[in-house]
N, C-alpha and C. Protein backbone atom coordinates (compact mmCIF):
# COMPACT_ATOMS: atom_id res chain seq x y z
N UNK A 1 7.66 -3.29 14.60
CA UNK A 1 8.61 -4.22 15.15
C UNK A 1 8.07 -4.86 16.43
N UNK A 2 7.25 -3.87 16.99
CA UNK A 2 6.78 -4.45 18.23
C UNK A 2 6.11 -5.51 18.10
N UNK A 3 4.85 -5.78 16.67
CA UNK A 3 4.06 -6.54 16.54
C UNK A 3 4.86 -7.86 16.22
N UNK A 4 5.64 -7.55 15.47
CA UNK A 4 6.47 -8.59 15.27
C UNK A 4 7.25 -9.68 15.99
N UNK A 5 8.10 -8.60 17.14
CA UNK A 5 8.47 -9.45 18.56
C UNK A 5 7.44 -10.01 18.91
N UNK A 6 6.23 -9.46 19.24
CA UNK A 6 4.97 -10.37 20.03
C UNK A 6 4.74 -11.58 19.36
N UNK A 7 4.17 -11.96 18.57
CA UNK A 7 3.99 -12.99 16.92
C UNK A 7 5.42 -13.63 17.62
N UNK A 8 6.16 -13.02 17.23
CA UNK A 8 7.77 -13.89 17.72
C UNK A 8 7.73 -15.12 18.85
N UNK A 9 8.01 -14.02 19.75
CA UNK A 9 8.55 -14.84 21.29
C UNK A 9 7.34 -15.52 21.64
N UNK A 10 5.70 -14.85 21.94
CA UNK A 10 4.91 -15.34 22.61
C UNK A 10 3.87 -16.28 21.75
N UNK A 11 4.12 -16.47 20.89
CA UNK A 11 3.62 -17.50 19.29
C UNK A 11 1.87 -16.91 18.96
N UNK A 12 1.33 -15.51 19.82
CA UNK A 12 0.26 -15.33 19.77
C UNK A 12 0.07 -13.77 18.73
N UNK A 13 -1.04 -14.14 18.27
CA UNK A 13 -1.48 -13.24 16.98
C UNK A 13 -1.81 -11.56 17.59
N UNK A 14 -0.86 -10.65 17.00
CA UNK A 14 -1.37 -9.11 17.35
C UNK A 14 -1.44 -8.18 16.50
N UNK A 15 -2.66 -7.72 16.24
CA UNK A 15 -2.46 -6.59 15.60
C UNK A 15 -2.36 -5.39 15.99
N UNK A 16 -1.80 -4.28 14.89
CA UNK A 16 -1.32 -3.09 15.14
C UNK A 16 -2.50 -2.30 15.87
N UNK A 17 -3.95 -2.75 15.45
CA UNK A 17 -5.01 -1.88 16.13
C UNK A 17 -5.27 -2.33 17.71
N UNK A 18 -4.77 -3.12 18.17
CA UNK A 18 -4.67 -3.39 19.49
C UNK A 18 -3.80 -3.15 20.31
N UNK A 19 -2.96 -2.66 20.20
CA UNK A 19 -1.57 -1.49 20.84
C UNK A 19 -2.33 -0.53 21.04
N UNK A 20 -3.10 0.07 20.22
CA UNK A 20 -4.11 1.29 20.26
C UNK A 20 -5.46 1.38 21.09
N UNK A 21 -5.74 0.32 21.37
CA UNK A 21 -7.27 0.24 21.62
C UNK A 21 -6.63 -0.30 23.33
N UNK A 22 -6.19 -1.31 23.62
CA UNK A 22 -5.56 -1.28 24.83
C UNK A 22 -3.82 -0.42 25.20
N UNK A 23 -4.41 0.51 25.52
CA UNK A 23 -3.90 2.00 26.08
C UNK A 23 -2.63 1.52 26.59
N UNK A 24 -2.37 0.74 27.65
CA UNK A 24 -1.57 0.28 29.00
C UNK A 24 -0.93 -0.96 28.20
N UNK A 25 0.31 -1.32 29.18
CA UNK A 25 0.60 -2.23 28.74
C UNK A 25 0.38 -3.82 29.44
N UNK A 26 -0.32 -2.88 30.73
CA UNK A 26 -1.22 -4.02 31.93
C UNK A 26 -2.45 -4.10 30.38
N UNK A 27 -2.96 -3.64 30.12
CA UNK A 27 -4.58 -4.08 29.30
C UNK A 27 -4.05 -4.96 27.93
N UNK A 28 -3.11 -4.28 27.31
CA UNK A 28 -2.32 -5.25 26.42
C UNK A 28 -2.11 -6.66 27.11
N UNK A 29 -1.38 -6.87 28.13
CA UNK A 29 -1.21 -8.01 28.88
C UNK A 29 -2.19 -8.77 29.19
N UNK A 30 -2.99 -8.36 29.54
CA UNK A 30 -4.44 -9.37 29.63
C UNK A 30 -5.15 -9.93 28.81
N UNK A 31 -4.93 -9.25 27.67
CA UNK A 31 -5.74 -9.08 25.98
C UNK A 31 -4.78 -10.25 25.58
N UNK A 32 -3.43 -10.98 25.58
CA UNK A 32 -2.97 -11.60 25.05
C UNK A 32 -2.64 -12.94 26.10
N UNK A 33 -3.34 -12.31 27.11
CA UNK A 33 -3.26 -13.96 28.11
C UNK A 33 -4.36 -14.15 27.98
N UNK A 34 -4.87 -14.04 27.15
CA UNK A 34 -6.60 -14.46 26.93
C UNK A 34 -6.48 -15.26 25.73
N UNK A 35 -5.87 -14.72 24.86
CA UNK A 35 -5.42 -15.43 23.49
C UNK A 35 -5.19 -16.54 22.96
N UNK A 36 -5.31 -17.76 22.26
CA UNK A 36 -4.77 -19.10 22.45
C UNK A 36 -2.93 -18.44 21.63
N UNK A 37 -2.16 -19.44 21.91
CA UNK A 37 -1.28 -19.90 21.91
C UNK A 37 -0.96 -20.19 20.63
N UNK A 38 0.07 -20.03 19.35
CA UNK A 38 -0.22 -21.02 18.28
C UNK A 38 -0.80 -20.47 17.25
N UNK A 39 -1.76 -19.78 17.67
CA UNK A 39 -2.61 -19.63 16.12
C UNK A 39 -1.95 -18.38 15.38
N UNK A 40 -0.83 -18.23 14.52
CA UNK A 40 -0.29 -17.14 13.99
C UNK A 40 -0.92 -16.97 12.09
N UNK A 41 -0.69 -16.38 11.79
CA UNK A 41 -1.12 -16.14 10.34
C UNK A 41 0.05 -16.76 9.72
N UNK A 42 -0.14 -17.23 8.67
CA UNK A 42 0.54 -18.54 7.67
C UNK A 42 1.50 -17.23 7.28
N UNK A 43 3.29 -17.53 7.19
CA UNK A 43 4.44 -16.54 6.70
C UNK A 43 3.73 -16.15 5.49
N UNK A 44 4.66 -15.30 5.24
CA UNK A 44 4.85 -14.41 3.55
C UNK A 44 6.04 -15.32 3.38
N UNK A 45 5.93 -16.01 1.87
CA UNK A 45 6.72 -16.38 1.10
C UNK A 45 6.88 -15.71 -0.42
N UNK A 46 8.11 -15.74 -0.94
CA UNK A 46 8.53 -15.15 -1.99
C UNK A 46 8.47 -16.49 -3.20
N UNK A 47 7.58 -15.78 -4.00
CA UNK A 47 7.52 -17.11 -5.15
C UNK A 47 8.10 -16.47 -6.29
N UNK A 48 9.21 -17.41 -7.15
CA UNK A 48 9.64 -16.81 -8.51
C UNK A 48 8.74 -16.11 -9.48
N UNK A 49 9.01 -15.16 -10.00
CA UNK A 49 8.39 -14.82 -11.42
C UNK A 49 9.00 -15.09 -12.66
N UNK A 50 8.20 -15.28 -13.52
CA UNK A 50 8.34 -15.65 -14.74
C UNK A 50 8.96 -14.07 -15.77
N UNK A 51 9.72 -14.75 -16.80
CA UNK A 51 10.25 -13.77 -17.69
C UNK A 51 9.19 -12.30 -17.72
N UNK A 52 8.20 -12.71 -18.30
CA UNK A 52 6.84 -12.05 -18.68
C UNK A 52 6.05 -11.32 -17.28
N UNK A 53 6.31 -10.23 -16.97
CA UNK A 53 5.11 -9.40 -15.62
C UNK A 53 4.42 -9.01 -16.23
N UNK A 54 2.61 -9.29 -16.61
CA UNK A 54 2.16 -8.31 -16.65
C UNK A 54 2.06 -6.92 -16.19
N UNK A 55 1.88 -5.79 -17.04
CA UNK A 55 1.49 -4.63 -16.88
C UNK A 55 0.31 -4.38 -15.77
N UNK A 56 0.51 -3.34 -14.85
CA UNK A 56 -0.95 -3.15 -14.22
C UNK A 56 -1.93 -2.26 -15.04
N UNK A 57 -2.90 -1.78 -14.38
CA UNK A 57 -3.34 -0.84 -15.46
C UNK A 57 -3.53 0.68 -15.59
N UNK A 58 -2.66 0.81 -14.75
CA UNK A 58 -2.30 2.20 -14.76
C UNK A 58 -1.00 2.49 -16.30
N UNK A 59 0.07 1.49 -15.54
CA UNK A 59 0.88 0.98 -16.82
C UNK A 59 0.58 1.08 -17.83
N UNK A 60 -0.67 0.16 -18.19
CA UNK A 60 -1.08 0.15 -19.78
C UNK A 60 -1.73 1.49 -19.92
N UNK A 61 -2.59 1.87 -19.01
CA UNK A 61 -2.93 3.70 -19.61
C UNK A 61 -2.10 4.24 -20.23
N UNK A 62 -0.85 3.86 -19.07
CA UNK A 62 0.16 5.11 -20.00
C UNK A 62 0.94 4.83 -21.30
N UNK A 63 1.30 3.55 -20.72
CA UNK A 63 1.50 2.76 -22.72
C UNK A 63 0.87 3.15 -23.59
N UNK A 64 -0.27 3.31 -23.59
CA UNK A 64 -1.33 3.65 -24.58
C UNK A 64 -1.49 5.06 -24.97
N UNK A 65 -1.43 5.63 -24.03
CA UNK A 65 -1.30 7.51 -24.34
C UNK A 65 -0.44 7.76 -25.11
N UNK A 66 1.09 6.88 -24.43
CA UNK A 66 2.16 7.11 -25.02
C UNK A 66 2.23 7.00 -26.37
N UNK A 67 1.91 5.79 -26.86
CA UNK A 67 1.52 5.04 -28.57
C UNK A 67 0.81 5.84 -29.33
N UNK A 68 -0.64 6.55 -28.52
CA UNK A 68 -1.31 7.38 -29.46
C UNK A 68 -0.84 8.85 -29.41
N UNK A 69 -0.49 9.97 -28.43
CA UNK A 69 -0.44 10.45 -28.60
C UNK A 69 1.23 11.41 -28.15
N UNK A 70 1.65 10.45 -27.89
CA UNK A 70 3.47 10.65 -27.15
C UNK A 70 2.91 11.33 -25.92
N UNK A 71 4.18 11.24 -24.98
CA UNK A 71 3.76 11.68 -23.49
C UNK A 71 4.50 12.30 -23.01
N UNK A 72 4.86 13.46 -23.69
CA UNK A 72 6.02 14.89 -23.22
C UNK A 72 5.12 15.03 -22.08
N UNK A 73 3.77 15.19 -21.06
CA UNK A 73 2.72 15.62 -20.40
C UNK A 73 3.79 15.20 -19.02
N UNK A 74 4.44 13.73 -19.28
CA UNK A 74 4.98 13.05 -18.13
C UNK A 74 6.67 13.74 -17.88
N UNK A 75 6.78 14.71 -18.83
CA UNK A 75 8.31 14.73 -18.96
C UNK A 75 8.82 16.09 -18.14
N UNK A 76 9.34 16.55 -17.07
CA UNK A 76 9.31 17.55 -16.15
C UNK A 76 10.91 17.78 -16.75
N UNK A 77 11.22 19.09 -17.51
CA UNK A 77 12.36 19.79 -17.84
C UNK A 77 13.44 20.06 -16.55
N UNK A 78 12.75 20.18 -15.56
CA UNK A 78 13.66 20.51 -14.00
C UNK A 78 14.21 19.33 -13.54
């Protein structure tokens, strides 16, 4: 959340490994008045999916086990 407020209010790019690496919040402070202004990473947008998701392929492994040889292996009685 923290990284997030920063990105937020001060429009400048932070990552989580730099909370870490500048200890203080004086060394953080300097590290981001050094920074330009502006340059943030392009949002996450949500794009529709179609009827059809492919399978990953872990998925299809198990589809396939399942088909050839049934998959009680996956089925926990408890």
């Amino acid at each position: 959340r923290f990284v997030s407020m920063v990105r937020t209010r001060m429009e400048v790019e932070l990552a989580i490994r730099d909370i870490f690496e500048f200890g203080t919040i004086a060394r953080l402070g300097e590290c981001l008045s050094t920074r330009s202004k502006g340059t943030l990473l392009p949002a996450i947008t949500v794009q529709e999916r179609g009827e059809h998701v492919p399978l990953s392929f872990s998925q299809e492994r198990l589809w396939f086990l399942d088909q050839l040889q049934g998959s009680l292996e996956y089925h926990i009685p408890m």
